[in-house]
Protein backbone atom coordinates (compact mmCIF):
# COMPACT_ATOMS: atom_id res chain seq x y z
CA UNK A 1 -23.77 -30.78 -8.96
CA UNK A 2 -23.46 -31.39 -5.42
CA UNK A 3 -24.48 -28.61 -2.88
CA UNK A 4 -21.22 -28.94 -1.16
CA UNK A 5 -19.19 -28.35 -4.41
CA UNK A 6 -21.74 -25.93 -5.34
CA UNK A 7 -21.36 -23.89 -1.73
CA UNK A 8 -17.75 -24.27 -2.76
CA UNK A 9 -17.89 -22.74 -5.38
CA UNK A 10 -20.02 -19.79 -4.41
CA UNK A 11 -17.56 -19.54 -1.02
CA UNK A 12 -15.00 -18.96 -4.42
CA UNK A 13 -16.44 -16.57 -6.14
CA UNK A 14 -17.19 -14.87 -2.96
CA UNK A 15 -13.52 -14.27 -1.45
CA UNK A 16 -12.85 -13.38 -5.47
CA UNK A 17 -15.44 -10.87 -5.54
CA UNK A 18 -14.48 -9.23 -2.18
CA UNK A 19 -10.40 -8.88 -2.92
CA UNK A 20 -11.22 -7.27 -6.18
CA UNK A 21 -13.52 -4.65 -4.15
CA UNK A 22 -9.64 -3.86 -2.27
CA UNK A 23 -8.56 -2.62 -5.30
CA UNK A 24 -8.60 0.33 -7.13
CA UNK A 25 -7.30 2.33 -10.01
CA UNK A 26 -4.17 4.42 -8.38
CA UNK A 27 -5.13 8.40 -7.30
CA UNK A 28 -2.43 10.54 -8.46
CA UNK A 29 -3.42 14.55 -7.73
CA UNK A 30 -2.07 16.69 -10.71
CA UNK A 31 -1.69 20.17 -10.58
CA UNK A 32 -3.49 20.83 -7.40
CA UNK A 33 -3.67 24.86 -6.72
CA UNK A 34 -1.82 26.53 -4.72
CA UNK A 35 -4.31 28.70 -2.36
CA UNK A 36 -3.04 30.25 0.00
CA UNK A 37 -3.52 34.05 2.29
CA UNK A 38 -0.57 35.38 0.89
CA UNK A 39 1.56 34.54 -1.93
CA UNK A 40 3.61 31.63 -0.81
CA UNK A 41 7.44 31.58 -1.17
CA UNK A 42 8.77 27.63 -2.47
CA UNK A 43 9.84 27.48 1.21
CA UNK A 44 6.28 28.21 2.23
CA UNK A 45 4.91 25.07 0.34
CA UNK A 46 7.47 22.96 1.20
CA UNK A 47 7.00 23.63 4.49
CA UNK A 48 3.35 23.48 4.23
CA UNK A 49 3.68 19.85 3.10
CA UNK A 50 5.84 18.50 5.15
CA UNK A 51 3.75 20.14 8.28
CA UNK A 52 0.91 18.00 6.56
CA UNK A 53 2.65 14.93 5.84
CA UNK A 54 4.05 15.16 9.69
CA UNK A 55 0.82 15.34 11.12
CA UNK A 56 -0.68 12.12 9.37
CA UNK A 57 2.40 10.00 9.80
CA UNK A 58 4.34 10.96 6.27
CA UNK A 59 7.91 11.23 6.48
CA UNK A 60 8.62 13.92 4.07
CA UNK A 61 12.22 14.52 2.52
CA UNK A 62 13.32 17.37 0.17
CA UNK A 63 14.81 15.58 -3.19
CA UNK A 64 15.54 18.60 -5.18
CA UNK A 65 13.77 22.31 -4.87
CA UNK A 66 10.37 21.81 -5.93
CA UNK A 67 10.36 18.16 -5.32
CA UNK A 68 9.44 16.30 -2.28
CA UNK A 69 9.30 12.14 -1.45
CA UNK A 70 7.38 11.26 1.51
CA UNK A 71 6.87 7.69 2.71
CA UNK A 72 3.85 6.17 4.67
CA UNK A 73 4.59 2.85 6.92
CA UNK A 74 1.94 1.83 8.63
CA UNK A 75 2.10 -2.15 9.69
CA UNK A 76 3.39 -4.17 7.22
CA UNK A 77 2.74 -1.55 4.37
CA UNK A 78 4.50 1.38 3.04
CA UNK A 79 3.50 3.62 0.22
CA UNK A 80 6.07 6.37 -1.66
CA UNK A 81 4.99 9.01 -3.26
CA UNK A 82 6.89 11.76 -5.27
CA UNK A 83 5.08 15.86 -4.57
CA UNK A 84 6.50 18.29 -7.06
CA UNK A 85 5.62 21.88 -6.30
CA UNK A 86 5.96 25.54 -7.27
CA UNK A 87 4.02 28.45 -5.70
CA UNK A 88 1.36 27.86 -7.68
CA UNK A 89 0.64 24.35 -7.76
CA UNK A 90 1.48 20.75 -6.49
CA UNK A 91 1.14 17.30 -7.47
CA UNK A 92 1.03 13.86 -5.30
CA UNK A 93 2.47 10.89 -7.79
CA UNK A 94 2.54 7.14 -6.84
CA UNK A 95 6.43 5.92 -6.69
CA UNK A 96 6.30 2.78 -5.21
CA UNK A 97 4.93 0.54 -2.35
CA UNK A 98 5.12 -2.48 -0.18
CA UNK A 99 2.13 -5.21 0.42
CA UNK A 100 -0.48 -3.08 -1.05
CA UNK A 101 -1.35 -5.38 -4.00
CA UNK A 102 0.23 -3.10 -6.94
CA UNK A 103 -0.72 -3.93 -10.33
CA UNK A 104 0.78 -1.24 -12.15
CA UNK A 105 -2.39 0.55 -12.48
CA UNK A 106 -4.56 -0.73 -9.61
CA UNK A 107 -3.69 -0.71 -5.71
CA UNK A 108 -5.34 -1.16 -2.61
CA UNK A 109 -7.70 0.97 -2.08
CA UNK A 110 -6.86 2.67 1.34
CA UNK A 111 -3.71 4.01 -0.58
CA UNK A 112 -6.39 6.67 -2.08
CA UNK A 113 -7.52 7.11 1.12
CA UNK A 114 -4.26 7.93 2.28
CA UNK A 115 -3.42 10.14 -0.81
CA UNK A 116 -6.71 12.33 -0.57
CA UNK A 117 -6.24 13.05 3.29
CA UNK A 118 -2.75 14.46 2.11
CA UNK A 119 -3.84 16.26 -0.41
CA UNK A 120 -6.56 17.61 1.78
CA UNK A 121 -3.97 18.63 4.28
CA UNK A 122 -1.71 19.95 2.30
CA UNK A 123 -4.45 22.39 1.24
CA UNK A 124 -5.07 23.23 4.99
CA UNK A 125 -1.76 24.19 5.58
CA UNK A 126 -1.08 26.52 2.70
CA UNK A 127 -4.66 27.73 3.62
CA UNK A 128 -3.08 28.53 6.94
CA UNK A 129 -0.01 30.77 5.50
């Protein structure tokens, strides 16, 4: 085998190897606890996560009581998420996305990024109440 085809090759295998590493299997948070300094009213939470969500770039909308959607653009990518909530615990479930490489169980992997500094927020804030 030549050594170009062979570097070719390699160069191949390479770029495969390295957009596999971008991917990951999806982060959904179930059933997160609600902790909070006092016990929160479904206002309270609601508010608590859309305080988060503001404050990382999240545009949070109520859907129904107990159920948020918030939505993430940043450049040419967008992630959607559905948070259900009570007063005693929330949840952060993929919905859909743009240009982040979904595979129906695999994404790119600063989505879980994104999803555990939400969740991590989100705790802040209801710490905060």
């Amino acid at each position: 085998m030549s050594q170009l085809l062979r570097a070719l090759l390699l160069g191949l295998a390479l770029a495969a190897f390295v957009a596999g590493c971008r991917h990951a299997p999806i982060l959904n948070v179930v059933d997160a606890p609600v902790v909070a300094n006092k016990p929160p009213s479904m206002q309270d939470v609601q508010d608590a996560i859309t305080r988060a969500g503001a404050a990382l770039g999240w545009r949070m909308q109520p859907v129904k009581p107990g159920l948020m959607q918030g939505t993430l653009n940043l450049r040419t990518h967008t992630a959607v998420v559905e948070i259900p909530y009570s007063t005693t615990a929330f949840s952060i479930k993929y919905k859909d996305s743009v240009n982040l490489d979904y595979t129906g169980d695999s994404i790119h992997s600063n989505y879980n990024g994104w999803i555990q500094n939400l969740e991590k927020g989100i705790r802040a804030q209801l710490q905060n109440l």
